[in-house]
PDB file of N, CA and C in Angstrom:
ATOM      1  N   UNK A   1       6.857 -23.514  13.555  1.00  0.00           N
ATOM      2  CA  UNK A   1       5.578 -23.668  12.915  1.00  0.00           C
ATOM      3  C   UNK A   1       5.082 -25.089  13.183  1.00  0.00           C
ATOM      4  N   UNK A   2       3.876 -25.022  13.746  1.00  0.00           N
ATOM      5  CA  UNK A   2       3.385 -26.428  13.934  1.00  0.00           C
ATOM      6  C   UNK A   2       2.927 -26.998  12.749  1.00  0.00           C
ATOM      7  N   UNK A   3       2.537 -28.744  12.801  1.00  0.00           N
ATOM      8  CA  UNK A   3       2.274 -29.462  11.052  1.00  0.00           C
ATOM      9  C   UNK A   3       1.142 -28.550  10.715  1.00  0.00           C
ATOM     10  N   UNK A   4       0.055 -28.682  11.771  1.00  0.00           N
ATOM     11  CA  UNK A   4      -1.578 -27.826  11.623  1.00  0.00           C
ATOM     12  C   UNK A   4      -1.083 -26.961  10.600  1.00  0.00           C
ATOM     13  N   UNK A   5      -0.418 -25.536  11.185  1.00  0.00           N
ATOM     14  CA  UNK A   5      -0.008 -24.763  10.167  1.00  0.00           C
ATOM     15  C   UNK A   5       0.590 -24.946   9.266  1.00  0.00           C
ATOM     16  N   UNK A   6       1.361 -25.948   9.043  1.00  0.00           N
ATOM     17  CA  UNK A   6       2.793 -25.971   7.754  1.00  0.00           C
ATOM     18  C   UNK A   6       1.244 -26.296   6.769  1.00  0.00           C
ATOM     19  N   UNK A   7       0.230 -27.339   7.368  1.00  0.00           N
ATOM     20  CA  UNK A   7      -0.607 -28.083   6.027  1.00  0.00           C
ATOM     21  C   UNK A   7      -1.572 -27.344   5.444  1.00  0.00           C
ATOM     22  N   UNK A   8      -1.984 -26.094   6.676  1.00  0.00           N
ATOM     23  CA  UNK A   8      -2.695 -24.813   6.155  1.00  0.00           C
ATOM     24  C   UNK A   8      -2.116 -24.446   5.102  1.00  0.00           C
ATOM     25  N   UNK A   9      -0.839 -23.987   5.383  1.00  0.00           N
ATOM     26  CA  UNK A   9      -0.380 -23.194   4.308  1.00  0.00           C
ATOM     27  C   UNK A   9      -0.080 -23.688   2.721  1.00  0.00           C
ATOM     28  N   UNK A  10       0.150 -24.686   3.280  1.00  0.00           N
ATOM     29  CA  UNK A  10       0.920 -25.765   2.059  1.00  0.00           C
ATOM     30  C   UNK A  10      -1.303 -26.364   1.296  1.00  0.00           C
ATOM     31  N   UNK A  11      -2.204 -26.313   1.687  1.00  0.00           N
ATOM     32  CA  UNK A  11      -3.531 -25.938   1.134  1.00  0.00           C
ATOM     33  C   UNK A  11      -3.616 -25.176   0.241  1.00  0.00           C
ATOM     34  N   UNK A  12      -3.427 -24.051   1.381  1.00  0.00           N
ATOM     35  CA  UNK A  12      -3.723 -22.548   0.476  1.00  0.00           C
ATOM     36  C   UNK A  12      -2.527 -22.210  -0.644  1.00  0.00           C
ATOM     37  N   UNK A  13      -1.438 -23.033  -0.736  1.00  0.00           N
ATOM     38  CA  UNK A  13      -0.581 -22.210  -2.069  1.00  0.00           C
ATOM     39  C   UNK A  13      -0.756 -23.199  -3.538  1.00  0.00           C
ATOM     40  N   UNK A  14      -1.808 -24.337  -2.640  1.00  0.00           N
ATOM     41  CA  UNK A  14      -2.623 -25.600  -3.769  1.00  0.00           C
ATOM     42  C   UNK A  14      -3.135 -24.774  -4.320  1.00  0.00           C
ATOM     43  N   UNK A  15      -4.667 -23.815  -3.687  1.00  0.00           N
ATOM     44  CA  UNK A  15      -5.596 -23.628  -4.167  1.00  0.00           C
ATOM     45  C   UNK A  15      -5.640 -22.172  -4.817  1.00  0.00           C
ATOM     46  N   UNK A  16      -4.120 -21.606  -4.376  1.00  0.00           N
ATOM     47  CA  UNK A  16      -3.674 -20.355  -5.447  1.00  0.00           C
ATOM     48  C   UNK A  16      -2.797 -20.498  -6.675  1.00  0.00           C
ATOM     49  N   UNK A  17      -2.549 -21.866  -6.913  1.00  0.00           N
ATOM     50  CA  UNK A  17      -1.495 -22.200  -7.639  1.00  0.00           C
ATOM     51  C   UNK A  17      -0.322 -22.148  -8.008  1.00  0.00           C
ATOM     52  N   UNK A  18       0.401 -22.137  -6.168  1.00  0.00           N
ATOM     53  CA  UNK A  18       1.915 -22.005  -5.687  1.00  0.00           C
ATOM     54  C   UNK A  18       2.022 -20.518  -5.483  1.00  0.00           C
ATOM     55  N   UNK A  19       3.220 -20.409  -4.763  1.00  0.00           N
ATOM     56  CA  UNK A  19       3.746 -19.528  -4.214  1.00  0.00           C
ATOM     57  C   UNK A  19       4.566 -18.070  -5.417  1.00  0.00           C
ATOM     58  N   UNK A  20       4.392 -18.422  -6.412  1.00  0.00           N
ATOM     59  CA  UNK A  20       4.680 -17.121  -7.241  1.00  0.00           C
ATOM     60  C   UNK A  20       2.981 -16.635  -7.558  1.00  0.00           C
ATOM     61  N   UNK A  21       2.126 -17.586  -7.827  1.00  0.00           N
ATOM     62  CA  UNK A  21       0.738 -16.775  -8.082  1.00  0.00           C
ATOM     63  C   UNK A  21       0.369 -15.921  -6.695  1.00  0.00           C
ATOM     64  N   UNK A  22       0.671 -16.863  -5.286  1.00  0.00           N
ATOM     65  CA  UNK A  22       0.500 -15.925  -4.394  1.00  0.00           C
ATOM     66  C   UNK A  22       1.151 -14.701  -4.220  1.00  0.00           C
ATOM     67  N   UNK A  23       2.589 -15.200  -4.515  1.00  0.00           N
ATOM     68  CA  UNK A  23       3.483 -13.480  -4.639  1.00  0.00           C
ATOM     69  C   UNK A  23       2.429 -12.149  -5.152  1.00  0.00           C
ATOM     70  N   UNK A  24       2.014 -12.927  -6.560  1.00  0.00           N
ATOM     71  CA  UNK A  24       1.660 -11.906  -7.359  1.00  0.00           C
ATOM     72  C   UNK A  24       0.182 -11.411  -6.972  1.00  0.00           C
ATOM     73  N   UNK A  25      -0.473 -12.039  -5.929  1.00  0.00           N
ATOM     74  CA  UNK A  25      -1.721 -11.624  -5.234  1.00  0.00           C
ATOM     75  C   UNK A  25      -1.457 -10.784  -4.344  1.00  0.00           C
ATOM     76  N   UNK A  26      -0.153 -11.020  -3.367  1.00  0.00           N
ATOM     77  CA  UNK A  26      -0.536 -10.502  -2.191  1.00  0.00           C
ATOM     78  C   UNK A  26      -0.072  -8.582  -2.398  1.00  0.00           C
ATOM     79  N   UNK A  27      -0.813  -7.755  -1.998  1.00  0.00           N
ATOM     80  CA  UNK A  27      -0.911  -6.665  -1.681  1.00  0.00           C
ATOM     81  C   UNK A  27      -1.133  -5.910  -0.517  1.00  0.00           C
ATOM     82  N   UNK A  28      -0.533  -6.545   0.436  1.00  0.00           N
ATOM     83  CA  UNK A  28       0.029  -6.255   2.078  1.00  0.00           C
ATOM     84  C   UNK A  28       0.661  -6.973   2.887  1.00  0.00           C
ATOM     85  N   UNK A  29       1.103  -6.597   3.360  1.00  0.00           N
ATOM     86  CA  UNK A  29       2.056  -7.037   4.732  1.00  0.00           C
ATOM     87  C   UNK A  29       1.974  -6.376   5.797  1.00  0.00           C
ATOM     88  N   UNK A  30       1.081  -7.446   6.500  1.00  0.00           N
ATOM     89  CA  UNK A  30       0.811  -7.012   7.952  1.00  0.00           C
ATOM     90  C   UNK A  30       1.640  -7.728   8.745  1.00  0.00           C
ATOM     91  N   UNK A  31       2.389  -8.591   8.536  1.00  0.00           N
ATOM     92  CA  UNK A  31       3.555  -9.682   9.220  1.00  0.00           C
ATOM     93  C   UNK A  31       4.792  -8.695   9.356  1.00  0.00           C
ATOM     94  N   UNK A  32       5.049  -7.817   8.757  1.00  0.00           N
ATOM     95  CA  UNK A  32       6.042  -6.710   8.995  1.00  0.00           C
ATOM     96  C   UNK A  32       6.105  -5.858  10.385  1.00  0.00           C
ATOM     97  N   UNK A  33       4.530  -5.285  10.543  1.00  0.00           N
ATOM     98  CA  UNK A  33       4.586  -4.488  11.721  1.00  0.00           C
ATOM     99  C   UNK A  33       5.472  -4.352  12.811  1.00  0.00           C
ATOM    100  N   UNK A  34       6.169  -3.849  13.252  1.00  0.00           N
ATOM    101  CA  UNK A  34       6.924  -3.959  14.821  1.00  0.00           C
ATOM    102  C   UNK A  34       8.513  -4.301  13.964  1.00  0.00           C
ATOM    103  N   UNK A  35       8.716  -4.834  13.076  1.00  0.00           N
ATOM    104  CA  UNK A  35       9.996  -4.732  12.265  1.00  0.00           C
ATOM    105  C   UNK A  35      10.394  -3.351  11.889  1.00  0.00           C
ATOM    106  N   UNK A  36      11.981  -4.001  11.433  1.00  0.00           N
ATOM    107  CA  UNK A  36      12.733  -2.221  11.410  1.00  0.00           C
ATOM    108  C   UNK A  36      12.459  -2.216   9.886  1.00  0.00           C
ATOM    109  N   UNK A  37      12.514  -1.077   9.393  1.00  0.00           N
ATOM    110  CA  UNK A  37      12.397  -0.596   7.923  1.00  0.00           C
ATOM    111  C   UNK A  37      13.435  -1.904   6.551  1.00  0.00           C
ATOM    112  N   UNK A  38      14.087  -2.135   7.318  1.00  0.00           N
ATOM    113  CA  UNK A  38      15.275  -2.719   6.127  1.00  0.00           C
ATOM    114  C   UNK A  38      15.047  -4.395   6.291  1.00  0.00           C
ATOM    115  N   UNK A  39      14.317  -5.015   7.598  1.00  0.00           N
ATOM    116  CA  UNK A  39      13.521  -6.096   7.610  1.00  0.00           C
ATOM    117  C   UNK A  39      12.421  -6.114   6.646  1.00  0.00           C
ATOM    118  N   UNK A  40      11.817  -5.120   6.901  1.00  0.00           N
ATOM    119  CA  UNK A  40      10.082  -5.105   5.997  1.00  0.00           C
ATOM    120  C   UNK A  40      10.408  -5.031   5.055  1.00  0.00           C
ATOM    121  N   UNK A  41      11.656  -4.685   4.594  1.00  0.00           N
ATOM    122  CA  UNK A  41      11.813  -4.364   2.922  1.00  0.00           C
ATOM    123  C   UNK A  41      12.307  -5.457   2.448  1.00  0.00           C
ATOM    124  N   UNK A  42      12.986  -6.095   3.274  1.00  0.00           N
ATOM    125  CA  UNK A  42      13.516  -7.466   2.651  1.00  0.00           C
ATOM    126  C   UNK A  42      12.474  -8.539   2.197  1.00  0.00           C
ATOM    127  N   UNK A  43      11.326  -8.620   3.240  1.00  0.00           N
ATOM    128  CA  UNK A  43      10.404  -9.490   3.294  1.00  0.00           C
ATOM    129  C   UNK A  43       9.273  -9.141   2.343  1.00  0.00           C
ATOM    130  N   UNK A  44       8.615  -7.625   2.256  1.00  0.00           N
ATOM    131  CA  UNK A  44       8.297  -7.474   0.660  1.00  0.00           C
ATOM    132  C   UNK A  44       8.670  -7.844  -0.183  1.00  0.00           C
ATOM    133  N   UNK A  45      10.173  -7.718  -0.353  1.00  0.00           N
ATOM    134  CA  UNK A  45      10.983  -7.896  -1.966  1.00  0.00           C
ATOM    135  C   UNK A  45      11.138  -9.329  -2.247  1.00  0.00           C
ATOM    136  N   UNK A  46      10.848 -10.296  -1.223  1.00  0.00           N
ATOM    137  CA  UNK A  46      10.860 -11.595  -1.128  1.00  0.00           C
ATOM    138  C   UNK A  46       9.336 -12.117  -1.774  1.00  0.00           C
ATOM    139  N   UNK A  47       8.113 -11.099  -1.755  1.00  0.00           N
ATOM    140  CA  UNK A  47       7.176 -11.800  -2.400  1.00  0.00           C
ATOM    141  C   UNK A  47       7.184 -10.224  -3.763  1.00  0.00           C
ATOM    142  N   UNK A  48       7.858  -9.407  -3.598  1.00  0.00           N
ATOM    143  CA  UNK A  48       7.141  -8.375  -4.880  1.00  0.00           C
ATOM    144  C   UNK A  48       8.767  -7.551  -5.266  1.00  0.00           C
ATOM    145  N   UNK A  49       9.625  -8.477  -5.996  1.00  0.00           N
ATOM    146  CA  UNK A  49      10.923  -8.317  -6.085  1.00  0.00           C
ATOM    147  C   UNK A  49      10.947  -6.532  -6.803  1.00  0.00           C
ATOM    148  N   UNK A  50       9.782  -6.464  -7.178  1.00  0.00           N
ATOM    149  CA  UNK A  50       9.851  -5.414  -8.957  1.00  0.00           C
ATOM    150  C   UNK A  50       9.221  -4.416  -7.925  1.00  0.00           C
ATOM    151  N   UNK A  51       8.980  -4.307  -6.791  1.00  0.00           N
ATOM    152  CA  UNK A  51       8.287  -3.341  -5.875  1.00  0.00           C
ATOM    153  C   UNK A  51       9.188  -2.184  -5.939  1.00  0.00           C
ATOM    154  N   UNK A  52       8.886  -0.846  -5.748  1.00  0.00           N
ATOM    155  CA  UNK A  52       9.494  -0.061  -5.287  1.00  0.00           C
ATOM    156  C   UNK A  52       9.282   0.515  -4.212  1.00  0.00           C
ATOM    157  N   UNK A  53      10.122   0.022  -3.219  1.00  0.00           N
ATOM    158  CA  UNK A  53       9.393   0.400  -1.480  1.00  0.00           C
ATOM    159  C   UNK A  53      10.079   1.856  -1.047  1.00  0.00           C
ATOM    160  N   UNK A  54       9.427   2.353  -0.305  1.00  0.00           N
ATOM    161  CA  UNK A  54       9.601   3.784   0.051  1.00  0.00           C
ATOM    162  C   UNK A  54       9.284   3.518   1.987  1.00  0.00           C
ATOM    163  N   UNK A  55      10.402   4.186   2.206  1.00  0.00           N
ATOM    164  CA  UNK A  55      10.346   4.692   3.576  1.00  0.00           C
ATOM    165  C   UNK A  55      10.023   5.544   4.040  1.00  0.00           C
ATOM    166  N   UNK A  56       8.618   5.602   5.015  1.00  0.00           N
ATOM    167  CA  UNK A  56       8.050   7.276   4.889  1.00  0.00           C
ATOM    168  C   UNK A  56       8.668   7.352   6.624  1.00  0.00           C
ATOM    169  N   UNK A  57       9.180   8.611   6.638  1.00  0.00           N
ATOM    170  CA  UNK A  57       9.688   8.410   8.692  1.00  0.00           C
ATOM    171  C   UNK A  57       8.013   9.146   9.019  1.00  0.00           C
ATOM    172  N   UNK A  58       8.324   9.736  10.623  1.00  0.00           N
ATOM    173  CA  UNK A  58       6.979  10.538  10.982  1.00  0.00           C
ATOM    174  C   UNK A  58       6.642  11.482  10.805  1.00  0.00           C
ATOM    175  N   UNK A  59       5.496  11.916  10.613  1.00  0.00           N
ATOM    176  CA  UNK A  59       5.249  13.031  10.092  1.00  0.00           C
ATOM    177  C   UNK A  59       5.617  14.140   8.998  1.00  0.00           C
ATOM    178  N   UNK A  60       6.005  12.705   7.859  1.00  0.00           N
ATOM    179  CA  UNK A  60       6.533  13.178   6.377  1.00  0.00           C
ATOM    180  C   UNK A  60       5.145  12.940   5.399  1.00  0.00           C
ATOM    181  N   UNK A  61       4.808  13.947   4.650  1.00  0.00           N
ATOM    182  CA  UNK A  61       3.687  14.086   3.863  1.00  0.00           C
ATOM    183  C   UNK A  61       3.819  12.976   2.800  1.00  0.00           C
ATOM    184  N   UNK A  62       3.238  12.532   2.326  1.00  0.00           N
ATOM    185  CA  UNK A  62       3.010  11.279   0.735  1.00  0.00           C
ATOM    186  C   UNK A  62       1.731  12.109  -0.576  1.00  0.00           C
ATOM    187  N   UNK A  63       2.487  11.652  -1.516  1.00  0.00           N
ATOM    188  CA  UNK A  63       1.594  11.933  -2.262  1.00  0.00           C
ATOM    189  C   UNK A  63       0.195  10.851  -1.918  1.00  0.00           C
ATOM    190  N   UNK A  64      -0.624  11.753  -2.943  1.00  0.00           N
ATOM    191  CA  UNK A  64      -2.264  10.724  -2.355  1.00  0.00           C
ATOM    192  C   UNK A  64      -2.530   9.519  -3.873  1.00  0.00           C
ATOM    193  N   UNK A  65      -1.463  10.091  -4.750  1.00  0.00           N
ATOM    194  CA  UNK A  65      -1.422   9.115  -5.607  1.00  0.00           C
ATOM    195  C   UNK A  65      -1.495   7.932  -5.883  1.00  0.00           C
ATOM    196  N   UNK A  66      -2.393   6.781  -6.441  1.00  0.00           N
ATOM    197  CA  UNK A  66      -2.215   5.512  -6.312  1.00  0.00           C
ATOM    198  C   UNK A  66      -1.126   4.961  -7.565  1.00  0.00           C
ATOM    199  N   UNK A  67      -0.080   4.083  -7.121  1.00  0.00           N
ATOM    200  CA  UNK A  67       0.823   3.709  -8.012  1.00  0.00           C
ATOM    201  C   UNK A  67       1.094   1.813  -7.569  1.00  0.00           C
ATOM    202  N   UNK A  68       0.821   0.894  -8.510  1.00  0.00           N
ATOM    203  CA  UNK A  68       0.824  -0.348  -8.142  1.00  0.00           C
ATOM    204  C   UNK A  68       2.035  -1.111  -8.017  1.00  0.00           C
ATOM    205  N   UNK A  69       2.979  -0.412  -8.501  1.00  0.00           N
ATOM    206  CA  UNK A  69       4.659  -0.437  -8.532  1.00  0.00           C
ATOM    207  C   UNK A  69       5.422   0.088  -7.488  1.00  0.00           C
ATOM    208  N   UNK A  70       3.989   0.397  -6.107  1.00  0.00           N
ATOM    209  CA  UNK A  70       5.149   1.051  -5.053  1.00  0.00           C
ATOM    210  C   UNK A  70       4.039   0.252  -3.686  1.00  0.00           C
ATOM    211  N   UNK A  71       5.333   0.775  -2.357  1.00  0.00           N
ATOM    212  CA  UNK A  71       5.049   0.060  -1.347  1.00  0.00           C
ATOM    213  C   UNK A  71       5.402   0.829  -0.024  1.00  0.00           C
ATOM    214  N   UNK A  72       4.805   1.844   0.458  1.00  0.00           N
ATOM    215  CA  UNK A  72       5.555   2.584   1.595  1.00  0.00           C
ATOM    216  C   UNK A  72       5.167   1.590   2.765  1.00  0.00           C
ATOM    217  N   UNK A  73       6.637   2.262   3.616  1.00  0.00           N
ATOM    218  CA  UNK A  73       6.780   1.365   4.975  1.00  0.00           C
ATOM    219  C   UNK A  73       6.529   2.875   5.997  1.00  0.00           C
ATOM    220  N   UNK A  74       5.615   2.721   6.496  1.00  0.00           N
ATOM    221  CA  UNK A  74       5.199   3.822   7.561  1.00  0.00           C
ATOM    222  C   UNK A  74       6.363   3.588   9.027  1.00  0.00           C
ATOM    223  N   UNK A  75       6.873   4.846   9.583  1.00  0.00           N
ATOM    224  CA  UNK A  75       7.940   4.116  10.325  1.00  0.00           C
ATOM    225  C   UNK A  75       7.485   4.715  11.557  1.00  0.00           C
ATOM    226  N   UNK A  76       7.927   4.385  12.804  1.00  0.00           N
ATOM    227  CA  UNK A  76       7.655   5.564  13.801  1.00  0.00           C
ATOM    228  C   UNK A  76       9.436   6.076  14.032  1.00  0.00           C
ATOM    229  N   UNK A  77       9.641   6.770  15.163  1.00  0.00           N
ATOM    230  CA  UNK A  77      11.389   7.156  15.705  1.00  0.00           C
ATOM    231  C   UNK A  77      12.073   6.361  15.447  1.00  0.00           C
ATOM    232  N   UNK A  78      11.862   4.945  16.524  1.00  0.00           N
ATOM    233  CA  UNK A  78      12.963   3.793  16.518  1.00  0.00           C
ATOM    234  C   UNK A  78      12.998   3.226  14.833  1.00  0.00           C
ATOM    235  N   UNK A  79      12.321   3.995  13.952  1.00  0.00           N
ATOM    236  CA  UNK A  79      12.596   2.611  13.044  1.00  0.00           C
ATOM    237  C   UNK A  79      11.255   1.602  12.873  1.00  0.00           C
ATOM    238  N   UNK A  80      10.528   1.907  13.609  1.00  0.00           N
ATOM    239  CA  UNK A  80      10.057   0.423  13.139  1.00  0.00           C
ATOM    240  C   UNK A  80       8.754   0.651  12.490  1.00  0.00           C
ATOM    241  N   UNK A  81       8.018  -0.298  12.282  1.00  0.00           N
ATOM    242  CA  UNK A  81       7.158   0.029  11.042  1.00  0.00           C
ATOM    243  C   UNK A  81       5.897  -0.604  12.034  1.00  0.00           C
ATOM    244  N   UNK A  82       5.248   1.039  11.570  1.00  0.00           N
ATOM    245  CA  UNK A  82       3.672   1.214  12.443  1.00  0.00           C
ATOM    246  C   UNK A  82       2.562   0.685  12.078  1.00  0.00           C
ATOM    247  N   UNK A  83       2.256   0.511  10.538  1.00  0.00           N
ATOM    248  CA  UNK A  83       1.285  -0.044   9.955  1.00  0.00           C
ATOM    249  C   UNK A  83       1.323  -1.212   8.765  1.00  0.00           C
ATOM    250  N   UNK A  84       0.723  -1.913   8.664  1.00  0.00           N
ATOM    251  CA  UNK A  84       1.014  -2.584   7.466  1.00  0.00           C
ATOM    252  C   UNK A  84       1.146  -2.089   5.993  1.00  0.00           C
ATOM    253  N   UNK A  85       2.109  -2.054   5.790  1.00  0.00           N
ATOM    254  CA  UNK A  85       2.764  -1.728   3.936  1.00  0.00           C
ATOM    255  C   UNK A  85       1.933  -2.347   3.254  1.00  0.00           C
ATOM    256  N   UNK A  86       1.406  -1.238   2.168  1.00  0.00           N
ATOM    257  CA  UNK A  86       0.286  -2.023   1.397  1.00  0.00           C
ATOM    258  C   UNK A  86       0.761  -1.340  -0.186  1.00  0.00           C
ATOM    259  N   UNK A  87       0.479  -1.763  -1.285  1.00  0.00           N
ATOM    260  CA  UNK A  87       0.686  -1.637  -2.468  1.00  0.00           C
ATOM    261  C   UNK A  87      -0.369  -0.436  -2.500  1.00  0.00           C
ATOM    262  N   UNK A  88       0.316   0.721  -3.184  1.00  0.00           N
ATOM    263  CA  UNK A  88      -0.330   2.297  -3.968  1.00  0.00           C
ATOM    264  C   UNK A  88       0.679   3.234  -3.653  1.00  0.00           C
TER     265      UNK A  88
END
């Protein structure tokens, strides 16, 4: 990570008021994509510990239900995760 970025970031967790208020904002992970299922889950649970993440493989149906306590990881064959995991 270059300084440019470290001071971006280290801005933005000023102007959210640190890194647990951001935890508790963020509602996706698009930094996951192209990771295997048990990566993405680690790195969710690292900002949304109380998440309950769900592994959907391909062409497995989901309810259409919205639930703010959950987090599916869309997978393709190999494992890896096709879309960004988003909170519902």
């Amino acid at each position: 990570m270059t300084e440019e970025n470290r001071q971006f970031r280290q801005s933005h967790r000023t102007e959210l008021g640190g890194d647990e208020e951001r935890r508790a904002l963020k509602n996706a992970w698009p930094e996951v994509v192209g990771l295997t299922a048990e990566d993405a889950e680690k790195r969710i649970k690292e900002d949304k510990p109380e998440a309950h993440v769900q592994v959907v493989p391909p062409n497995h149906f989901v309810t259409a239900d919205y639930n703010e306590g959950r987090v599916r990881i869309f997978i393709n064959l190999s494992g890896r995760v096709l879309k960004a995991p988003v909170i519902g």
